[in-house]
Protein backbone atom coordinates (compact mmCIF):
# COMPACT_ATOMS: atom_id res chain seq x y z
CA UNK A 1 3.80 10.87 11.63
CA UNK A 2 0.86 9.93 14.22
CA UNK A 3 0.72 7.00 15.49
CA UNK A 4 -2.42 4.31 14.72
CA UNK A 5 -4.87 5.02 17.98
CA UNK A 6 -4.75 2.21 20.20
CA UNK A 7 -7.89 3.11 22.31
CA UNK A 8 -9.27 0.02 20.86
CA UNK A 9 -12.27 2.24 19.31
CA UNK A 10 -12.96 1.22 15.47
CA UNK A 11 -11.88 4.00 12.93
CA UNK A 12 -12.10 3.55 9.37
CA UNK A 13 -9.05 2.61 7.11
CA UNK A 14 -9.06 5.48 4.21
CA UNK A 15 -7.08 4.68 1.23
CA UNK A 16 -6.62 7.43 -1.02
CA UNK A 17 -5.24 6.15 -4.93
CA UNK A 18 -4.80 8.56 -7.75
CA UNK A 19 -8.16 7.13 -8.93
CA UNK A 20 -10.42 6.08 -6.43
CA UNK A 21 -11.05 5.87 -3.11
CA UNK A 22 -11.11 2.48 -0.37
CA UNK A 23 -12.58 2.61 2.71
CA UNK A 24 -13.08 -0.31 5.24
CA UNK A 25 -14.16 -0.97 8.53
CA UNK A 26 -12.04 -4.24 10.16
CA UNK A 27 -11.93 -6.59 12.81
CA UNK A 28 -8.89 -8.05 14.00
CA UNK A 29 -8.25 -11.20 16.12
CA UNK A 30 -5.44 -13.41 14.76
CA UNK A 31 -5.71 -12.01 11.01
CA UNK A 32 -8.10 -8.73 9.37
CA UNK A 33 -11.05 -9.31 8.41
CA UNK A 34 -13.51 -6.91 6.57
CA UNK A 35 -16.62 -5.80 8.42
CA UNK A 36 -17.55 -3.10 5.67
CA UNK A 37 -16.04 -1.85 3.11
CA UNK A 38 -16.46 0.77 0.07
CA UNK A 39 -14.93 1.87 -3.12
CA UNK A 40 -15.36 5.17 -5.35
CA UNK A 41 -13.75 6.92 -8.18
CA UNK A 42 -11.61 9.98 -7.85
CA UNK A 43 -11.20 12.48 -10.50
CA UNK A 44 -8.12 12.98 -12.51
CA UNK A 45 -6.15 15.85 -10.88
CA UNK A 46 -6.91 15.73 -7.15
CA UNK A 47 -4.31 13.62 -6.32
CA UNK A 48 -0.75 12.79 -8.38
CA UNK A 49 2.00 10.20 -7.22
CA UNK A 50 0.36 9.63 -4.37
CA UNK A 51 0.78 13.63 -3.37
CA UNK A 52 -2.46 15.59 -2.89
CA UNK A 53 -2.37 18.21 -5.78
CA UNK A 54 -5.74 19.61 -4.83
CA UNK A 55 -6.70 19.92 -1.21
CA UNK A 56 -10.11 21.10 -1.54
CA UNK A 57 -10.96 19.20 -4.88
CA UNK A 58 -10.12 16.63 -2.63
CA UNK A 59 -12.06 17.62 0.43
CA UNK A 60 -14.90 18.07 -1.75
CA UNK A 61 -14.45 14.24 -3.17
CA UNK A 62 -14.36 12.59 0.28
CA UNK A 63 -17.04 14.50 2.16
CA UNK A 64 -19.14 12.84 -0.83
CA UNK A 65 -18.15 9.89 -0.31
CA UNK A 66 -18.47 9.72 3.39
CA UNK A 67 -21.68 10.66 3.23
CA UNK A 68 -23.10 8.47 0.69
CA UNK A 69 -21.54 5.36 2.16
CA UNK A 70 -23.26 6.28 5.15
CA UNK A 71 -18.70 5.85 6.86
CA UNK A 72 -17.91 7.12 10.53
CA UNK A 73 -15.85 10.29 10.51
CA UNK A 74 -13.11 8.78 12.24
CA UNK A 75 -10.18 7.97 10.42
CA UNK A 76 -6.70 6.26 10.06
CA UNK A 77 -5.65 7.70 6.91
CA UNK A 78 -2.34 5.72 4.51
CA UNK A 79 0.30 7.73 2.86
CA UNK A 80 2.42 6.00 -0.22
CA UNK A 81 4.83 8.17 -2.71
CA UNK A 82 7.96 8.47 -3.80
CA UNK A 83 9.01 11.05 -1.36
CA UNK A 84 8.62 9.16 1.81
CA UNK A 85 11.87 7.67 2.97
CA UNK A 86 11.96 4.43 4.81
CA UNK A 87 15.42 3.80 6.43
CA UNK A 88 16.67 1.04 8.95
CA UNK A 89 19.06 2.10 11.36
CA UNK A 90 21.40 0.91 14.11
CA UNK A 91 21.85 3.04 17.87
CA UNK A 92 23.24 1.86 21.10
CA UNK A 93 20.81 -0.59 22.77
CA UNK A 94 18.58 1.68 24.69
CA UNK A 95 15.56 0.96 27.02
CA UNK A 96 14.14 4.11 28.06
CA UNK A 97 11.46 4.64 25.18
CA UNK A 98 12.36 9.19 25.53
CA UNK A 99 16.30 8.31 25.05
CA UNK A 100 15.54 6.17 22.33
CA UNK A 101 13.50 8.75 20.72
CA UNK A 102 16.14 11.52 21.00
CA UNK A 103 18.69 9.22 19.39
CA UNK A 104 16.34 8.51 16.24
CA UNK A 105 16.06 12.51 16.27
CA UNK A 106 19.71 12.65 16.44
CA UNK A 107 20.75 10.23 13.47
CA UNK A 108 17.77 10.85 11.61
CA UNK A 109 19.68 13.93 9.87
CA UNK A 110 22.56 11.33 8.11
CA UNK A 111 19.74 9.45 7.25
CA UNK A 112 17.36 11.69 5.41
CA UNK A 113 17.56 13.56 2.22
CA UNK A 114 15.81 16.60 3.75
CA UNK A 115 15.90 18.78 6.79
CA UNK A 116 14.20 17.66 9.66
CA UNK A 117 12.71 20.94 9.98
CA UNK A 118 11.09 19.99 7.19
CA UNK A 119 10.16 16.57 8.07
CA UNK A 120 7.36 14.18 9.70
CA UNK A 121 9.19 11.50 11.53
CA UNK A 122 8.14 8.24 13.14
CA UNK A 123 9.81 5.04 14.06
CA UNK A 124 9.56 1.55 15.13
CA UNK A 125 11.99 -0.55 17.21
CA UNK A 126 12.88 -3.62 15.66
CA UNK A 127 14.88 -5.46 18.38
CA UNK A 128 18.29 -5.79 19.78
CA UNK A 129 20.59 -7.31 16.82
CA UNK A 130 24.66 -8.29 17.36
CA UNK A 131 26.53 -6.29 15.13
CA UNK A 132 31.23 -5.96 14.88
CA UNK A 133 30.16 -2.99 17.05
CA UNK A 134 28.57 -5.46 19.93
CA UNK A 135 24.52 -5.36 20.71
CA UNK A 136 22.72 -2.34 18.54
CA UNK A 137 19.01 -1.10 18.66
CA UNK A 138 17.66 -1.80 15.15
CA UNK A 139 15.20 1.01 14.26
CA UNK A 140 12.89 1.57 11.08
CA UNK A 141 12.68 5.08 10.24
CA UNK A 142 9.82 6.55 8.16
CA UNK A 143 9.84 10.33 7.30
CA UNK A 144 7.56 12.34 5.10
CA UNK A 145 8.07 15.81 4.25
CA UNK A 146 5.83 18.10 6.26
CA UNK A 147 3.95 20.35 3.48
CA UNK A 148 2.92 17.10 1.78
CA UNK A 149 1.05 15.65 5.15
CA UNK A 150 -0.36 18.94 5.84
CA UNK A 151 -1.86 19.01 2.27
CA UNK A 152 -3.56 15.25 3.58
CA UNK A 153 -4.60 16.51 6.42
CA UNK A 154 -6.02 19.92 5.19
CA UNK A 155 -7.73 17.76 2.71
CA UNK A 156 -8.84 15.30 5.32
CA UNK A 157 -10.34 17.76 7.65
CA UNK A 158 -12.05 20.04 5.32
CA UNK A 159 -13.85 17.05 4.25
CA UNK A 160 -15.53 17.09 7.86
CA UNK A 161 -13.27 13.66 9.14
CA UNK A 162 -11.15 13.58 12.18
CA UNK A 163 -8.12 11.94 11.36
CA UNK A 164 -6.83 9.42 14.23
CA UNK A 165 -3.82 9.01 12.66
CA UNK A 166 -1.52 8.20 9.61
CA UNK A 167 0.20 5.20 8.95
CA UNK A 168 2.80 3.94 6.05
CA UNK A 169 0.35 2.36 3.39
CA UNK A 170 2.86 -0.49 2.89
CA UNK A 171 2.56 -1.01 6.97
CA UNK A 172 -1.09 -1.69 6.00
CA UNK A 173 -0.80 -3.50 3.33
CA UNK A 174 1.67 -5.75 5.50
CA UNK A 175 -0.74 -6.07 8.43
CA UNK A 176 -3.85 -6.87 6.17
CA UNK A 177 -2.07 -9.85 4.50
CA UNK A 178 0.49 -11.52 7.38
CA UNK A 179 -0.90 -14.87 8.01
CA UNK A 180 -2.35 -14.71 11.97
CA UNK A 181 0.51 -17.17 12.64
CA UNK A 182 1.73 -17.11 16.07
CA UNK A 183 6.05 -18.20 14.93
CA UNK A 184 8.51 -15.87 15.96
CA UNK A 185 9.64 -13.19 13.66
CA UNK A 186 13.39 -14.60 14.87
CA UNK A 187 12.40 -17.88 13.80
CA UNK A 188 10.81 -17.41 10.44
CA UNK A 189 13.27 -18.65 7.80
CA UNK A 190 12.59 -16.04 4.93
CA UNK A 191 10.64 -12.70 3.80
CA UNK A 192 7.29 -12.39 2.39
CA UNK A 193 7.23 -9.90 -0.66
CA UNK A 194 3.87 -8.14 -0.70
CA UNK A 195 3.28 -5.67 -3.76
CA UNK A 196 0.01 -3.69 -4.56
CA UNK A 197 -1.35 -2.65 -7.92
CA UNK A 198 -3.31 0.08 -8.61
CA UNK A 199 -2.96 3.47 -9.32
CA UNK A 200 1.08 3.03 -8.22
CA UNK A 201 2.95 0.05 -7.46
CA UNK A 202 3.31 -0.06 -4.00
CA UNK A 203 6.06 -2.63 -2.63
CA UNK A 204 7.09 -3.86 0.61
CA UNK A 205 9.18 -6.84 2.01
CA UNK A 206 8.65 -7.94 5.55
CA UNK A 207 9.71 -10.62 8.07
CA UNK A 208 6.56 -11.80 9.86
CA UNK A 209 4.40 -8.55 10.80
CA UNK A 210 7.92 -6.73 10.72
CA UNK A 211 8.49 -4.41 7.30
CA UNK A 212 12.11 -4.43 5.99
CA UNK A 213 12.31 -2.98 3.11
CA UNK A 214 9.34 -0.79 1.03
CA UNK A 215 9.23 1.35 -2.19
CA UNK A 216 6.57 2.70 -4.49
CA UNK A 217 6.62 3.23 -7.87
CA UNK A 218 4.33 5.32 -10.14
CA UNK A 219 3.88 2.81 -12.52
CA UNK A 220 0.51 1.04 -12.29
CA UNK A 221 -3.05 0.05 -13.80
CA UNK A 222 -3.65 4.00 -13.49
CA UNK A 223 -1.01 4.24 -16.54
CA UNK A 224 -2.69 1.61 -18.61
CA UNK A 225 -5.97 2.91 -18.33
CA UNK A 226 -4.65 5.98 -19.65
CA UNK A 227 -2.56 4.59 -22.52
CA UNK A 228 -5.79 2.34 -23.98
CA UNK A 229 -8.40 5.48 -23.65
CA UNK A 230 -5.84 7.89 -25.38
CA UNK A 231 -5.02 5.30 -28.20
CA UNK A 232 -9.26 4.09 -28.64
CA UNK A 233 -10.20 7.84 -27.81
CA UNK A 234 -11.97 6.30 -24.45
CA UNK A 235 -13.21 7.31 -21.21
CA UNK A 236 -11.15 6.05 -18.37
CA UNK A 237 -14.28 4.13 -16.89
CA UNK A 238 -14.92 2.15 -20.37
CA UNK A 239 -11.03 2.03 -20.81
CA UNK A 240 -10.48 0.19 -17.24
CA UNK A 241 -13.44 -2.24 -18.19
CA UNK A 242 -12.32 -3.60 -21.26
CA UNK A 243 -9.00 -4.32 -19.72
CA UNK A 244 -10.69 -5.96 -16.73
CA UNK A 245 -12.67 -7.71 -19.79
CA UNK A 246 -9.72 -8.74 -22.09
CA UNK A 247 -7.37 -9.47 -19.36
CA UNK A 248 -4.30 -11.65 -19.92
CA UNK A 249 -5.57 -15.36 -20.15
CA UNK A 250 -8.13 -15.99 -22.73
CA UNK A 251 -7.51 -16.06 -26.79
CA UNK A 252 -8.05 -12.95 -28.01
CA UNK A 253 -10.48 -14.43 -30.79
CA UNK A 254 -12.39 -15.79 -28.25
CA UNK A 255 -13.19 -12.41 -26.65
CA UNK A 256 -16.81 -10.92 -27.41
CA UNK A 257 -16.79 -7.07 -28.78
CA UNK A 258 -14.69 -5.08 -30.92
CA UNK A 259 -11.86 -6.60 -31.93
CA UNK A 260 -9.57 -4.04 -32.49
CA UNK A 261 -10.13 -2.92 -29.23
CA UNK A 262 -9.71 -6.23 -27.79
CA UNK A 263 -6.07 -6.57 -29.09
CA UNK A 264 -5.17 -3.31 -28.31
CA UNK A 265 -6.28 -3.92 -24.89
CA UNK A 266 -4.27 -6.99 -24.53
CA UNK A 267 -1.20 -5.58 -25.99
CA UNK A 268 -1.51 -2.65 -23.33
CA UNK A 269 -1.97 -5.18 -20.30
CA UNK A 270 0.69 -7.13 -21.63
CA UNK A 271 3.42 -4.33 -22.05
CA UNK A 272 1.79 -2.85 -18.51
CA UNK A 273 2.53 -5.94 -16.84
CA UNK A 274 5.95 -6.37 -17.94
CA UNK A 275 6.98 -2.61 -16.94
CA UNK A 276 5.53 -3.85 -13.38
CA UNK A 277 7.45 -6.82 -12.91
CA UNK A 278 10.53 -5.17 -14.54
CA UNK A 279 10.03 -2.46 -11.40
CA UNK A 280 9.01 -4.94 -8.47
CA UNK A 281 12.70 -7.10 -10.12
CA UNK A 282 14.79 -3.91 -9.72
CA UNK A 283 13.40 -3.36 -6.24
CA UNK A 284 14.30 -7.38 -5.34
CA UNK A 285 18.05 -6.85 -6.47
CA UNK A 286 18.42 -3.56 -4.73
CA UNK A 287 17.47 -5.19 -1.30
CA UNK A 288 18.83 -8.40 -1.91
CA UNK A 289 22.44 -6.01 -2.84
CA UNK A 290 22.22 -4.74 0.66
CA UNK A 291 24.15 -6.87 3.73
CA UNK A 292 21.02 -6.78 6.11
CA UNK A 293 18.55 -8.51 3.07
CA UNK A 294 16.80 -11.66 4.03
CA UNK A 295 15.65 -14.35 1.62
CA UNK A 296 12.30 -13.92 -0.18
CA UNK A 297 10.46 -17.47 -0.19
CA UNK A 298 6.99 -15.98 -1.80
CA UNK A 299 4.99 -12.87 -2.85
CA UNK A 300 1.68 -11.64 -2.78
CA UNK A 301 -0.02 -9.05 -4.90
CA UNK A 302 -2.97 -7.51 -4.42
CA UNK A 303 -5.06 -4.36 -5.37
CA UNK A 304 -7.21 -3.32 -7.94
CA UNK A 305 -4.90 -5.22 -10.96
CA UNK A 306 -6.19 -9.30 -8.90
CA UNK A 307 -9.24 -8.32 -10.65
CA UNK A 308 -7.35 -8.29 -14.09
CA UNK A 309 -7.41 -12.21 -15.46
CA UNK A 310 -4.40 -13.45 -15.71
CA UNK A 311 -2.30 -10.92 -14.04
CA UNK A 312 -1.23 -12.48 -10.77
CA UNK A 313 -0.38 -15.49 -13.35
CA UNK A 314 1.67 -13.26 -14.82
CA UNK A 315 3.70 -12.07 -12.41
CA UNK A 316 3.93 -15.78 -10.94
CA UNK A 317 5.59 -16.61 -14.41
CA UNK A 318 8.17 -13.69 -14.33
CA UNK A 319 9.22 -13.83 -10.80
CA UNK A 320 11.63 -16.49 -9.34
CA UNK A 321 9.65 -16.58 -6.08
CA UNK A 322 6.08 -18.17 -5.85
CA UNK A 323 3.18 -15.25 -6.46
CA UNK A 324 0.07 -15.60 -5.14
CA UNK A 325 -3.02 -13.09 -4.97
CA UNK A 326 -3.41 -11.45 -1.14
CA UNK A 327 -7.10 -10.06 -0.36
CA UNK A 328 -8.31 -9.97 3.11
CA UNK A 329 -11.16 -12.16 4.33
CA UNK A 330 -14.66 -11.05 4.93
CA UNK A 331 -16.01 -10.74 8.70
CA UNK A 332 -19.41 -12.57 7.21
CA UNK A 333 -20.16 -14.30 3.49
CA UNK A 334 -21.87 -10.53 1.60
CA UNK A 335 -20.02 -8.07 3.69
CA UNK A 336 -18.02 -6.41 0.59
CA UNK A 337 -21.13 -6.33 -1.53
CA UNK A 338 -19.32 -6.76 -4.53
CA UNK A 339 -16.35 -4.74 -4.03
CA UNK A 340 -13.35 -6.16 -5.47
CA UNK A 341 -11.13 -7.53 -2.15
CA UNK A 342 -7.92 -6.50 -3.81
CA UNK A 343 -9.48 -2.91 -3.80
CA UNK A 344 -9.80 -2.48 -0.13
CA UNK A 345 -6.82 -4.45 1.37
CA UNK A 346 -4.32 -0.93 2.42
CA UNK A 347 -7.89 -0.14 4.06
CA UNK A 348 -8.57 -2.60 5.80
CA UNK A 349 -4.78 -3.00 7.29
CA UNK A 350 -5.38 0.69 7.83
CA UNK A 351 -8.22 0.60 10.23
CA UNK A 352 -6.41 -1.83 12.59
CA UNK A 353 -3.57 -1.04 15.17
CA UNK A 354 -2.14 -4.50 15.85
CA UNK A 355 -3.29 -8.15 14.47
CA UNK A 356 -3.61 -10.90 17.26
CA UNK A 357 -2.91 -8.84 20.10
């Protein structure tokens, strides 16, 4: 997988979701701020699970939208689906940065439910840790499997863009959202749980700027929309505003427009919501089941479901750890121009290498 461009020359963040797409421009100097951002709808069909079904539907879709919003063709693009494996590893404590990189090769393969002929590999060295087997190398290992990053790439550079790199969406999300504080990742005393909403469920647990644990999941706000439009006979777009327009907090009598509608859009957050929490709980008690799990002390959510009233709320209710919404800041009051900051958060982490450095 490339690695994010360090040149230090802006790129834009592209975040492609099963149903629209985020781009941002960002600044970074102690946290990310937004210096311009955009947001568009994707057709049904182009992209599934976070895979790219239809490279040139695709292509089509983003030379459109680069060119309407006026976006620089250089890119950092985010990958998140089911079939990218995120693995932390131990080797012999290594300096030289080429012997460290044949070792990842070498263990990769007991690592990795695929061949690694098949496979996109990065990594990222974690630190020296003291294990029963004396001082290790602690390495996080991301593969992807190959055809699926060509079909982002093809897609990607048939639209016209020049792709800089490609980075873990959950990295993003991670380096959007850290606080710019300067502590130690040795000394912080628990994990932050950061989970995005939107067209999957994209989940990630990190120490400091450092990512421990990630997993995505298709379930999302993509699945509600389609539930309420099949079961009203609606179009997506009218389907995703009444639930932004019903949301989760206010009495259902007390909500103008059709009734009916109304309650079948709350009972369709409210089931949605629960199958969400029910997903981010069974990815808490699979990490917290492992030896190397830290403690969680709080959670943030972002995405295109902040914008749903209520649903942050929610998940603060369900979850034993304090929830509380994670959008990134603007670079000057009017710079988002009305986009939703949930929308454009793995975008904005995207189109910066490092925070504070």
């Amino acid at each position: 997988m490339a690695r994010a461009s360090r040149s230090g020359r802006r790129v834009v963040g592209l975040d492609v979701e099963p149903s629209h797409l985020a781009a941002a421009e960002a600044s970074a100097n102690g946290h990310v701020a937004v210096e311009r951002a955009a947001v568009g709808p994707l057709a049904p069909g182009l992209v599934r699970d976070g895979e790219v079904t239809d490279p040139q539907g695709l292509a089509a879709a983003l030379k459109e939208f680069f060119s309407q919003h006026k976006l620089s063709k250089r890119v950092r693009v985010g990958v998140a689906n089911q079939r990218i494996v995120v693995r932390t590893i131990e080797l012999p404590p290594l300096d030289d940065t080429r012997e460290l990189e044949t070792a990842v090769r070498f263990q990769a393969q007991e690592h990795l439910p695929m061949s690694l002929d098949q496979a996109v590999l990065d990594f990222q060295l974690l630190g020296r840790v003291q294990t029963e087997q004396g001082e290790r190398s602690r390495v996080v290992l991301v593969a992807a499997r190959r055809d699926m990053i060509e079909r982002l790439l093809g897609a990607v550079r048939g639209a016209g863009l020049r792709p800089e790199g490609i980075d873990l969406s959950a990295f993003a999300m991670i380096r959007a959202l850290e606080s710019g504080s300067q502590r130690s990742d040795e000394g912080a005393p628990g994990g932050t749980l950061y989970v995005s909403v939107g067209g999957m469920t994209n989940l990630a647990i990190a120490s400091g700027a450092i990512c421990q644990f990630t997993r995505v999941s298709t379930t999302g706000v993509d699945a509600m929309v389609t539930d309420l439009a099949e079961r009203r006979g609606l179009t997506r777009e009218h389907a995703d505003q009444w639930l932004q327009h019903v949301g989760l907090t206010a009495p259902e009598d007390t909500i103008e427009g059709d009734q009916e509608i109304v309650a079948e859009a709350r009972s369709v957050l409210g089931a949605g919501a629960d199958r969400i929490v029910d997903e981010v709980r069974n990815s808490l008690d699979f990490y917290s089941s492992q030896s190397a799990g830290i403690p969680i002390e709080r959670a943030l959510v972002t995405g295109p479901a902040v914008a749903i009233a209520g649903f942050v709320e929610h998940m603060d209710r369900s979850l034993s750890v304090p929830v509380e919404m994670g959008a990134v800041a603007e670079a000057r009051p009017g710079t988002l121009h009305g986009v939703e900051p949930g929308r454009v958060t793995i975008a904005a982490g995207l189109a910066v290498a490092e925070v504070g450095k």
